[in-house]
C-alpha atoms as a PDB file:
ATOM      1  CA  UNK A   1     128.197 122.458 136.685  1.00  0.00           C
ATOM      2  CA  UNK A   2     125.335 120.404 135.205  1.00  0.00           C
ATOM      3  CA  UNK A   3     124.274 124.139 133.407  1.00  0.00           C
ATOM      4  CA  UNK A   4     127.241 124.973 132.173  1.00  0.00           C
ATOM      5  CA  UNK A   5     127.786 121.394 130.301  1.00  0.00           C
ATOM      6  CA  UNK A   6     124.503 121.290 128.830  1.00  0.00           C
ATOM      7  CA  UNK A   7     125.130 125.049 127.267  1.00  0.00           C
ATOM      8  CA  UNK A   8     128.688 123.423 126.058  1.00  0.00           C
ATOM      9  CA  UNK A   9     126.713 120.341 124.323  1.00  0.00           C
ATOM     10  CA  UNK A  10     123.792 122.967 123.008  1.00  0.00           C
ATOM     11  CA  UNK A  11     126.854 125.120 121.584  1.00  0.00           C
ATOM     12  CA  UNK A  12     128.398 122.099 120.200  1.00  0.00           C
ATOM     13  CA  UNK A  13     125.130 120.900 118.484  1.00  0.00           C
ATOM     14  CA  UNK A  14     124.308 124.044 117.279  1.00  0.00           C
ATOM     15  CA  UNK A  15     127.938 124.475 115.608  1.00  0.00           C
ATOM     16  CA  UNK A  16     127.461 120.633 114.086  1.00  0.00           C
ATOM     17  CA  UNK A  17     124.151 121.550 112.564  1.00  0.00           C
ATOM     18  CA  UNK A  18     125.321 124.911 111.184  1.00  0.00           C
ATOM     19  CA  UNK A  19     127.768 123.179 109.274  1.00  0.00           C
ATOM     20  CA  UNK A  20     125.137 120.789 107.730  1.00  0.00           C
ATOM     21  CA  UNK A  21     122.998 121.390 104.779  1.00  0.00           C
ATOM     22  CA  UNK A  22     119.726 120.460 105.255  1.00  0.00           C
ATOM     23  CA  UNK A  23     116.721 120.202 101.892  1.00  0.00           C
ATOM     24  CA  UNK A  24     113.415 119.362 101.350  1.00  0.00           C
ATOM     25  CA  UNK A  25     111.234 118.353  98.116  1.00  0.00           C
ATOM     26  CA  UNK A  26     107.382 117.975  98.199  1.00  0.00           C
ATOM     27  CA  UNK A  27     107.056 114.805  96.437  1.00  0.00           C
ATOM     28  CA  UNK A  28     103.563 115.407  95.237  1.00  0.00           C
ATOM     29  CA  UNK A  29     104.315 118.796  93.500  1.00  0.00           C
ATOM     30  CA  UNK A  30     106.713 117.081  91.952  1.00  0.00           C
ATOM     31  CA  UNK A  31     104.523 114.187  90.855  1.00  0.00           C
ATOM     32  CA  UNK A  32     102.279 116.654  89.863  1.00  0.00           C
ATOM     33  CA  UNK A  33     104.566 118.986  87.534  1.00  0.00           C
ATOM     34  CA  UNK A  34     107.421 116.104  85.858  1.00  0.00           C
ATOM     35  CA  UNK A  35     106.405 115.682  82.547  1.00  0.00           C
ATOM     36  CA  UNK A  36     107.037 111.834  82.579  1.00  0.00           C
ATOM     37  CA  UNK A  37     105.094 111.584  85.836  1.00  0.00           C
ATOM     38  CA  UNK A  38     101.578 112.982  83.984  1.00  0.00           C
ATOM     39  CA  UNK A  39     102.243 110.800  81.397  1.00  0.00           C
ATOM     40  CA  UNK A  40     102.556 107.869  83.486  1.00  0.00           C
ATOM     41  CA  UNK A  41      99.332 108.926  85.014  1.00  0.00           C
ATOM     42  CA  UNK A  42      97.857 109.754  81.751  1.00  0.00           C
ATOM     43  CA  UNK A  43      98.597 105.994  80.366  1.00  0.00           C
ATOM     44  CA  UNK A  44      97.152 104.864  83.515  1.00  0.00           C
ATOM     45  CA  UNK A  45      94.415 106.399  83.107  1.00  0.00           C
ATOM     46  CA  UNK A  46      93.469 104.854  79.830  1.00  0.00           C
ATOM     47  CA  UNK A  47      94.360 101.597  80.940  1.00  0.00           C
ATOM     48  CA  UNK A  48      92.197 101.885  83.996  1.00  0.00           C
ATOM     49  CA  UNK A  49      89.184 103.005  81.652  1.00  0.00           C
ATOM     50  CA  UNK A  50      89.715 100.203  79.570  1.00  0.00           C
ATOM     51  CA  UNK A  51      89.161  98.078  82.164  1.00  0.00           C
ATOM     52  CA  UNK A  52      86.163  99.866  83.143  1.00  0.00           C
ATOM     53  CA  UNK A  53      84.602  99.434  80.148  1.00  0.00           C
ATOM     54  CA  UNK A  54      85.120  95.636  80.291  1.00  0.00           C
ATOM     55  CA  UNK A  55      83.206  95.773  83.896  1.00  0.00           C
ATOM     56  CA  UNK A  56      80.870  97.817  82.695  1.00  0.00           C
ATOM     57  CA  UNK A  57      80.279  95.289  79.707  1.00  0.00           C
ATOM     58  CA  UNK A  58      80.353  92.255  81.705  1.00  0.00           C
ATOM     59  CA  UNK A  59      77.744  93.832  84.211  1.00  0.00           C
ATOM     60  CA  UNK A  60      75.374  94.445  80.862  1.00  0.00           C
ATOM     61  CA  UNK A  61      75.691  90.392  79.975  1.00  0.00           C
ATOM     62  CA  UNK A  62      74.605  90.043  83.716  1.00  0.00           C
ATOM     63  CA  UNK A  63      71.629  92.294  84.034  1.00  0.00           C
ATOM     64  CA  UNK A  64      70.193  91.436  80.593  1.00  0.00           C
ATOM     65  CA  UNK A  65      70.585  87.794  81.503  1.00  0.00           C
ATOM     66  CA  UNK A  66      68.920  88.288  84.934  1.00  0.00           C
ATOM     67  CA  UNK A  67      66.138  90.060  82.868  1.00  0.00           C
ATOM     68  CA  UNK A  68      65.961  86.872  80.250  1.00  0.00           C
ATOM     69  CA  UNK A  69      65.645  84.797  83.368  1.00  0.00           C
ATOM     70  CA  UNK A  70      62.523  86.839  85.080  1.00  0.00           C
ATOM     71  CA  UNK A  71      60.848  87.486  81.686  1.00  0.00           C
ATOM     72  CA  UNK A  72      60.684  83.168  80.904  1.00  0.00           C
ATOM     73  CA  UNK A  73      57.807  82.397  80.656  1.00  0.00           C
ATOM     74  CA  UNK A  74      55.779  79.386  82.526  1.00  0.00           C
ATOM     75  CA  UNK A  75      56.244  77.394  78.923  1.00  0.00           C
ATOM     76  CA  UNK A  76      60.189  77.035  79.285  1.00  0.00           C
ATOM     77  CA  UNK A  77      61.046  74.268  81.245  1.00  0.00           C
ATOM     78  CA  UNK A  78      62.867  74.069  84.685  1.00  0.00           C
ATOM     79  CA  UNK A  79      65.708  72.129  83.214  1.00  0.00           C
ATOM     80  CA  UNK A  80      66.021  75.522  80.842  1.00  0.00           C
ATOM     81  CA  UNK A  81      65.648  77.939  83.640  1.00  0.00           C
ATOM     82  CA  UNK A  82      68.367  76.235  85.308  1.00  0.00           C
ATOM     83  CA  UNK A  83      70.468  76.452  82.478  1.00  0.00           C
ATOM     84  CA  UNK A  84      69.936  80.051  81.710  1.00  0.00           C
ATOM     85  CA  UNK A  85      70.246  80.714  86.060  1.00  0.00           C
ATOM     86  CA  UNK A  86      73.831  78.527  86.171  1.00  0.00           C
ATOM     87  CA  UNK A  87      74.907  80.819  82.874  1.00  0.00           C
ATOM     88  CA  UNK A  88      73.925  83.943  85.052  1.00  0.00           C
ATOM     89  CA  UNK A  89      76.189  82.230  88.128  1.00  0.00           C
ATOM     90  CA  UNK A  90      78.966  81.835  86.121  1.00  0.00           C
ATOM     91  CA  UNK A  91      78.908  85.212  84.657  1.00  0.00           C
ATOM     92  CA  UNK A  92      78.388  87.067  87.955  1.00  0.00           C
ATOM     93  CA  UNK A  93      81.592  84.580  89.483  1.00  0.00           C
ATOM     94  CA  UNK A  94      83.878  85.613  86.233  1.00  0.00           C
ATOM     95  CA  UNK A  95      82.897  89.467  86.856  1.00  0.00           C
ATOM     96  CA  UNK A  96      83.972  88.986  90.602  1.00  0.00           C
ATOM     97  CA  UNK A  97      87.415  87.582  89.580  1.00  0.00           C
ATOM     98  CA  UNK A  98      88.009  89.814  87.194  1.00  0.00           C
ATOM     99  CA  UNK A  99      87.370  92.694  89.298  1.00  0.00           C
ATOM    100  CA  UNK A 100      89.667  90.853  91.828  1.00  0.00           C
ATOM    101  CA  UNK A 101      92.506  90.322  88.807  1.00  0.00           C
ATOM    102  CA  UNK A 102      92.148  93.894  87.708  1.00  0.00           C
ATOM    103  CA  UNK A 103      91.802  96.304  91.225  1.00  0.00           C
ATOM    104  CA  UNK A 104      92.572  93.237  94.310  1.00  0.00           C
ATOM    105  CA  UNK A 105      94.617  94.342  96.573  1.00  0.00           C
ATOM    106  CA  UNK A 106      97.712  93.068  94.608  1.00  0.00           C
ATOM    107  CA  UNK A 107      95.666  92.985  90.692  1.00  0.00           C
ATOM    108  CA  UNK A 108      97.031  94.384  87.629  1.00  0.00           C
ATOM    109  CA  UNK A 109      96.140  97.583  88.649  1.00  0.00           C
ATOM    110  CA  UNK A 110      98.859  97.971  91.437  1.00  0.00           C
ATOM    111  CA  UNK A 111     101.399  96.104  88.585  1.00  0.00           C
ATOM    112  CA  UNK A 112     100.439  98.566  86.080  1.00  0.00           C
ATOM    113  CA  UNK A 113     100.805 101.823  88.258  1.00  0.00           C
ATOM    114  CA  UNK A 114     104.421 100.202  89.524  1.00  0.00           C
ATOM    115  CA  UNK A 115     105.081  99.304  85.893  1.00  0.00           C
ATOM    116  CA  UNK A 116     104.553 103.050  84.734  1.00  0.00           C
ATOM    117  CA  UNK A 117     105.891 104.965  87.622  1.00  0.00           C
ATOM    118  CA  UNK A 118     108.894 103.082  89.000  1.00  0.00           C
ATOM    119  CA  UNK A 119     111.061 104.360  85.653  1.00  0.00           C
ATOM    120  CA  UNK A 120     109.572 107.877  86.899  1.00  0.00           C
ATOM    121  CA  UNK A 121     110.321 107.332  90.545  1.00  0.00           C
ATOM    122  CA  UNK A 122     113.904 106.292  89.790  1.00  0.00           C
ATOM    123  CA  UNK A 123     114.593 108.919  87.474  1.00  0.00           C
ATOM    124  CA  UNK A 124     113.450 111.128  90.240  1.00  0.00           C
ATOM    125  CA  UNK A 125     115.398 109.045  93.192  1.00  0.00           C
ATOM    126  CA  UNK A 126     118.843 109.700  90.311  1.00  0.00           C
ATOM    127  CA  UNK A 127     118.208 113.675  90.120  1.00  0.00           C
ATOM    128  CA  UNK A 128     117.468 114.400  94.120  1.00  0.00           C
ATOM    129  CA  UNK A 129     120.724 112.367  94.112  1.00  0.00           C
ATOM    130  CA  UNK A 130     122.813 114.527  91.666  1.00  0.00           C
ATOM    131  CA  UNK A 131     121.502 117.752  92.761  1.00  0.00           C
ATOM    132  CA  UNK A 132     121.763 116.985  96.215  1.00  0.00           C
ATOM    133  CA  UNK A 133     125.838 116.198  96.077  1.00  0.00           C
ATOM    134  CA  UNK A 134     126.193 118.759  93.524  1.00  0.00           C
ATOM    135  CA  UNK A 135     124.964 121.487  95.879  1.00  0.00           C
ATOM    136  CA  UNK A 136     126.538 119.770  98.978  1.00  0.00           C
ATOM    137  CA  UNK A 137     123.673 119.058 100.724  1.00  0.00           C
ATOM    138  CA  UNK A 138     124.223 116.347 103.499  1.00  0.00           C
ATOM    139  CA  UNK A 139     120.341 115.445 103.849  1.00  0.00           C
ATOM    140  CA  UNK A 140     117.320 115.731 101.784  1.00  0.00           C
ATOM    141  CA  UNK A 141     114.167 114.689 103.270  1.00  0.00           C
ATOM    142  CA  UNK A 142     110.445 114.950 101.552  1.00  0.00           C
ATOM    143  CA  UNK A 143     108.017 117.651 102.825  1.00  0.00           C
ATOM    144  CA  UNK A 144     104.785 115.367 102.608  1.00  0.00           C
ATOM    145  CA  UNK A 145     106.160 112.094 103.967  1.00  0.00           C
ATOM    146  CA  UNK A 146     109.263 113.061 106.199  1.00  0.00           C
ATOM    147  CA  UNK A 147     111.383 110.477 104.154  1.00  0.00           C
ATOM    148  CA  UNK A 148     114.681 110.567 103.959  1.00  0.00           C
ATOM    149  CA  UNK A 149     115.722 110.804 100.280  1.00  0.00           C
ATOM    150  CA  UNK A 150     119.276 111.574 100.502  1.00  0.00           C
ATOM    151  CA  UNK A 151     121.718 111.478 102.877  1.00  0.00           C
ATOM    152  CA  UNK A 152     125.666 111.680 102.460  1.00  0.00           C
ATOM    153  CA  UNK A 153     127.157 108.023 102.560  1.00  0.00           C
ATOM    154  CA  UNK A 154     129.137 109.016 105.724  1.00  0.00           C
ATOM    155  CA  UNK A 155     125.975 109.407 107.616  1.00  0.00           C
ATOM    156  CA  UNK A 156     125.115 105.906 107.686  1.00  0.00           C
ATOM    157  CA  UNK A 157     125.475 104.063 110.801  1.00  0.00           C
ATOM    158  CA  UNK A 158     124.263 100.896 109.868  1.00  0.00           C
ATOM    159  CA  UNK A 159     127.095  98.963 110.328  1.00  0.00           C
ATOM    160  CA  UNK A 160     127.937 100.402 113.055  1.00  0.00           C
ATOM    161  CA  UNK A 161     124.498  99.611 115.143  1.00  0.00           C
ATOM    162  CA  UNK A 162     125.033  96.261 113.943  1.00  0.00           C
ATOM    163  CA  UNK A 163     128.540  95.965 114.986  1.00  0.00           C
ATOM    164  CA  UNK A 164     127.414  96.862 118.700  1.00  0.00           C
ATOM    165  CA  UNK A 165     124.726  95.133 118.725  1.00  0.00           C
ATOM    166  CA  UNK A 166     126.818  91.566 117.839  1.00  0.00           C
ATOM    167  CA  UNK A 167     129.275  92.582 121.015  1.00  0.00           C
END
């Protein structure tokens, strides 16, 4: 008895999930080949190199003050060579926060790339969504991530779960 009802609920699945149309995207190619996506990238890009080149400047000041401060000679005075060593502090602690500002874990880097690529992302999120109920599809997922990008509206059971779980 126990066979013959699991065949029944295998045959009912099956029937269910040959009625449903299933898609996938891989969200990188797709990155990778929208227009608007390179050119986030590309803007990013500049911006990031930008920044780079402010490092890079700020780690010349350092170095060729570190190099003023080795090369004094016995003549200067302490009171000078503290001066010039509290300069070279102060530049090395304004390098290390601007690193922090630019690439920290939440520094204008991460605002930038968000800035640039959420107009790109939801343009992206709009046309899964079109094509998706234009072609019937009832879910959508992403090849690279296993997200779920689309799903038909009557698919959600939110409400429900929530419903039982306030019984």
């Amino acid at each position: 008895m126990k066979k013959i009802v699991t065949v029944m609920v295998l045959i009912a699945s099956m029937v269910v999930f040959a009625e449903m149309k299933f898609g996938f995207i891989n969200s990188d190619k797709v990155l990778a080949e929208y227009n608007e996506a390179k050119k986030a990238k590309e803007l990013l890009s500049k911006w990031n190199k930008e920044k780079e080149a402010e490092a890079v400047k700020m780690e010349s000041e350092i170095k060729a003050l570190e190099e003023e401060i080795k090369n004094m000679s016995v003549m200067v005075s302490e009171e000078k060579r503290n001066e010039k060593m509290a300069e070279g502090q102060k530049k090395l602690q304004d390098y290390y926060q601007f690193k922090d500002k630019v690439w920290g874990q939440t520094g204008d880097f991460y605002k930038k790339n968000n800035e640039l690529m959420q107009p790109v992302i939801d343009k992206i999120n709009e046309v899964i969504k079109q094509v998706s109920e234009k072609e019937k599809y009832d879910l959508v997922c992403d090849a690279n991530t296993g997200t779920l990008l689309y799903a038909k509206p009557e698919y959600e059971m939110t409400d429900k779960i929530i419903k039982e779980l306030n019984k």
